[in-house]
N, C-alpha and C. Protein backbone atom coordinates (compact mmCIF):
# COMPACT_ATOMS: atom_id res chain seq x y z
N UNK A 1 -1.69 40.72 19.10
CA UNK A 1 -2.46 39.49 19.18
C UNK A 1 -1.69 38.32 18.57
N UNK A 2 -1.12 38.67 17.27
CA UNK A 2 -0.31 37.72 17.15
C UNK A 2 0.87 36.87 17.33
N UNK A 3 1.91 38.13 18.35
CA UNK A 3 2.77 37.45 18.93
C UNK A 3 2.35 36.79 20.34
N UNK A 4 1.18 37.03 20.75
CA UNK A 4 0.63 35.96 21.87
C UNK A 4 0.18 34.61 21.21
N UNK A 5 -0.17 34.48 20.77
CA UNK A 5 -0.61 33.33 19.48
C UNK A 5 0.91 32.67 19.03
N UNK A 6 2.24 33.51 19.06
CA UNK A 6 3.11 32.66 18.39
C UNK A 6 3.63 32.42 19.83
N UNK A 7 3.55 33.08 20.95
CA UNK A 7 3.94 32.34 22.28
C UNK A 7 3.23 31.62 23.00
N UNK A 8 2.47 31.18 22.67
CA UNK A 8 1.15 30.00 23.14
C UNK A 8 2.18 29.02 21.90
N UNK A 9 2.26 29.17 20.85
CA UNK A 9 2.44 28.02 20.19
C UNK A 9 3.67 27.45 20.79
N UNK A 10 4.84 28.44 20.67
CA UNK A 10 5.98 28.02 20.90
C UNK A 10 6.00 27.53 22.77
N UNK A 11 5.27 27.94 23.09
CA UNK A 11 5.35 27.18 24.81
C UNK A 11 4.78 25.64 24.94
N UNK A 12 3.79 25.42 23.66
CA UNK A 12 3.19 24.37 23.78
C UNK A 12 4.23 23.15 23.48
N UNK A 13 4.99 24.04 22.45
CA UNK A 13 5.60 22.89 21.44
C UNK A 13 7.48 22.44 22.81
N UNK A 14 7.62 23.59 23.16
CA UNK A 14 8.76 23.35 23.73
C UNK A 14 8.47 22.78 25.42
N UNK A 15 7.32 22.96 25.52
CA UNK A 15 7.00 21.69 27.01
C UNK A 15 6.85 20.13 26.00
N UNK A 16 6.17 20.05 25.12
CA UNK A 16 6.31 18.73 24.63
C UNK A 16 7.82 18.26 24.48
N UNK A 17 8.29 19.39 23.90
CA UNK A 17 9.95 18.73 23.52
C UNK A 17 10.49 18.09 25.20
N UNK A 18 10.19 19.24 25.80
CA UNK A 18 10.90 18.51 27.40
C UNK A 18 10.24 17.62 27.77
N UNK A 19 8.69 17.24 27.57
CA UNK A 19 8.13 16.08 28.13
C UNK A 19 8.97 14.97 27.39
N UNK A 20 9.28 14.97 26.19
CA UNK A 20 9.80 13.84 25.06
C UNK A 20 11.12 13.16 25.59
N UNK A 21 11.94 14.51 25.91
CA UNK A 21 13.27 14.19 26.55
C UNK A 21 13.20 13.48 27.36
N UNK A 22 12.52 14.12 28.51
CA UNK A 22 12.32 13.24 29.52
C UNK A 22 11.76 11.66 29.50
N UNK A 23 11.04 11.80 28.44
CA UNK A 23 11.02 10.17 28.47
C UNK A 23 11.62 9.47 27.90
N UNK A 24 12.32 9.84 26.74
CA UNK A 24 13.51 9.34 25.97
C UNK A 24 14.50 8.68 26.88
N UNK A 25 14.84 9.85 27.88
CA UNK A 25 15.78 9.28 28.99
C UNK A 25 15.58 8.17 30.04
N UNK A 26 14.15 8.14 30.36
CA UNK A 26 13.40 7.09 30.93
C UNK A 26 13.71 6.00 30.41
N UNK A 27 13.81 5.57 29.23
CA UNK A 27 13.74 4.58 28.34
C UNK A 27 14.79 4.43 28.07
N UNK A 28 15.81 5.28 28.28
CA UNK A 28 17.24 4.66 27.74
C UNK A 28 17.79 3.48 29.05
N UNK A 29 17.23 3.65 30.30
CA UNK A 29 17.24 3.86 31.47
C UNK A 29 16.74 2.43 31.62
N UNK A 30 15.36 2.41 31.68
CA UNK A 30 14.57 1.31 31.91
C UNK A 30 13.80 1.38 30.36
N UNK A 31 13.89 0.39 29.47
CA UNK A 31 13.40 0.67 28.33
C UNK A 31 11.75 -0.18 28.41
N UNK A 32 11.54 -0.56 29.53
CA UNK A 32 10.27 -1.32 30.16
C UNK A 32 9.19 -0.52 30.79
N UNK A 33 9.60 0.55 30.95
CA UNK A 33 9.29 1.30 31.68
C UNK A 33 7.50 1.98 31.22
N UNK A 34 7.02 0.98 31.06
CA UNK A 34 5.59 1.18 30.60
C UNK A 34 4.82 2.88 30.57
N UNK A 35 5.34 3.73 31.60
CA UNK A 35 4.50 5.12 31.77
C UNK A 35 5.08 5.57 30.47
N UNK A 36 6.76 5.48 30.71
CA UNK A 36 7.59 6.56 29.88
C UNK A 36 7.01 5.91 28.50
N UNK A 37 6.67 4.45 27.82
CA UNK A 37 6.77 4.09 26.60
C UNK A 37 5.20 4.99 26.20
N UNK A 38 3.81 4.79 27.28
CA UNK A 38 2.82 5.78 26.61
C UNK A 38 3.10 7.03 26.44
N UNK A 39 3.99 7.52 27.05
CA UNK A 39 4.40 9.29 26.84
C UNK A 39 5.06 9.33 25.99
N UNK A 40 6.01 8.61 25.56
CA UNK A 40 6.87 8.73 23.86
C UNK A 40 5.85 8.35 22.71
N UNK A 41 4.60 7.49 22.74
CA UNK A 41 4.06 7.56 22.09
C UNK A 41 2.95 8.82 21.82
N UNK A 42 2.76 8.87 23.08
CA UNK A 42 1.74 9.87 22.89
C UNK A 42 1.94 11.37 22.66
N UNK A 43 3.32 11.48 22.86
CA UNK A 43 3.58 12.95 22.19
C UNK A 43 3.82 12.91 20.60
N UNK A 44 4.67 11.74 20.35
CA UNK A 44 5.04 11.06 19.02
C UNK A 44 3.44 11.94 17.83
N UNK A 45 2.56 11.47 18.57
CA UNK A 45 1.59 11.16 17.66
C UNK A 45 1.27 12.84 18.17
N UNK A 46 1.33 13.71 18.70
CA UNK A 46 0.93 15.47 19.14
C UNK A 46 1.62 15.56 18.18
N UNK A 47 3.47 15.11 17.79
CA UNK A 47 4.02 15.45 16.63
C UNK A 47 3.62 15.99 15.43
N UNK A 48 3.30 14.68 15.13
CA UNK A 48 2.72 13.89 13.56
C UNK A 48 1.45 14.43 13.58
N UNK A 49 0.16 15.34 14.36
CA UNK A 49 -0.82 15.54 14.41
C UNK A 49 -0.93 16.98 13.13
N UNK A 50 -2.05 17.30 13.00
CA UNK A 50 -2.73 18.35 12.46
C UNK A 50 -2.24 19.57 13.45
N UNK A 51 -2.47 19.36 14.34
CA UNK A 51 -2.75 20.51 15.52
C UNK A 51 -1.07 21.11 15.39
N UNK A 52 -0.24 20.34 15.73
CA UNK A 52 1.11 20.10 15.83
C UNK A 52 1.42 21.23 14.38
N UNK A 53 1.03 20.88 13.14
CA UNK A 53 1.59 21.43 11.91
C UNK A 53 0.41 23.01 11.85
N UNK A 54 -0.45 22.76 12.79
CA UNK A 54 -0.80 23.97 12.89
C UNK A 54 -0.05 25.27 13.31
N UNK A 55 0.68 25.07 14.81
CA UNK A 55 1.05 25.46 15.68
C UNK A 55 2.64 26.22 14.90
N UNK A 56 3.52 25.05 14.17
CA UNK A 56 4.69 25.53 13.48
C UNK A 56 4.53 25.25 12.48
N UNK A 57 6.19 25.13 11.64
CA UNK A 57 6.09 24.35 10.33
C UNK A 57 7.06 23.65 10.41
N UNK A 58 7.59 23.28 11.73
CA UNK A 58 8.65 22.29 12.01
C UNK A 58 8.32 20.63 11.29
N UNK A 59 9.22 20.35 10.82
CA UNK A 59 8.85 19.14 10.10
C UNK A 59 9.02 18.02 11.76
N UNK A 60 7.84 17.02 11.56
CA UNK A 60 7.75 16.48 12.85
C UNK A 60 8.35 15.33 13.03
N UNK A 61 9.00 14.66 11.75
CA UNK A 61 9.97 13.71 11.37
C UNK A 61 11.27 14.02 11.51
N UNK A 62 12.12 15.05 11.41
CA UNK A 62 13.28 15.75 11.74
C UNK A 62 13.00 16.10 12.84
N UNK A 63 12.23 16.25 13.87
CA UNK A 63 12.48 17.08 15.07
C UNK A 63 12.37 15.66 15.56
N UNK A 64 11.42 14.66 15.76
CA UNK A 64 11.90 13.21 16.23
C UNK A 64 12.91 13.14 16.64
N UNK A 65 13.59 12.88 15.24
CA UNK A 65 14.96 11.92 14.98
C UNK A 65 16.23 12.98 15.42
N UNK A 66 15.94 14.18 15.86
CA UNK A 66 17.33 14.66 16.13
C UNK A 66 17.20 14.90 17.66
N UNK A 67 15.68 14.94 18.25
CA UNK A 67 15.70 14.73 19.61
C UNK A 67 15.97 13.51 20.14
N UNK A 68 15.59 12.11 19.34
CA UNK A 68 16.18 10.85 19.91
C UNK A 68 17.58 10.58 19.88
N UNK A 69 18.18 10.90 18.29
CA UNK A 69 20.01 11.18 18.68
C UNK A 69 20.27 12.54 20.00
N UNK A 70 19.76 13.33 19.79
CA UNK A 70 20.15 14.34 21.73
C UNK A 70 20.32 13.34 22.42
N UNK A 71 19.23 12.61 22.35
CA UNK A 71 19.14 11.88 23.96
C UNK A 71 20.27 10.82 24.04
N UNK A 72 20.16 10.31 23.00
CA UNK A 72 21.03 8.92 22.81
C UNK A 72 22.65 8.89 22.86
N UNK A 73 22.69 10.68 22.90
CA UNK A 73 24.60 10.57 22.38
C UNK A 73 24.91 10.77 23.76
């Protein structure tokens, strides 16, 4: 039971990471790009959430900032 519980978490968390990318790249792109700017926010904040520090114990400030340098280099 509990490694279904840690693969629900980890599927949740690693479609957000690819939704993030993907808009990161949007924005490097067209940084106007109004859809991509609500989807960087709005995962931003799934981050920084309760639910989020439920799920891992990934700090949600380091996983940010090293997915925006990914994108950026």
């Amino acid at each position: 039971m509990i490694d279904n519980y840690n693969n629900l978490a980890n599927a949740i968390i690693l479609q957000a990471v690819k939704d993030y990318r993907k808009a990161l790249r949007t924005l490097s792109i067209n940084p106007n790009n109004r859809s991509a700017q609500y989807e960087r926010r709005r995962i931003e904040q799934f981050f920084r959430s309760g639910w989020f520090g439920a799920l891992t114990s990934i700090d949600p400030e380091m996983l940010i900032t090293k997915l925006k340098a990914e994108v950026m280099a």
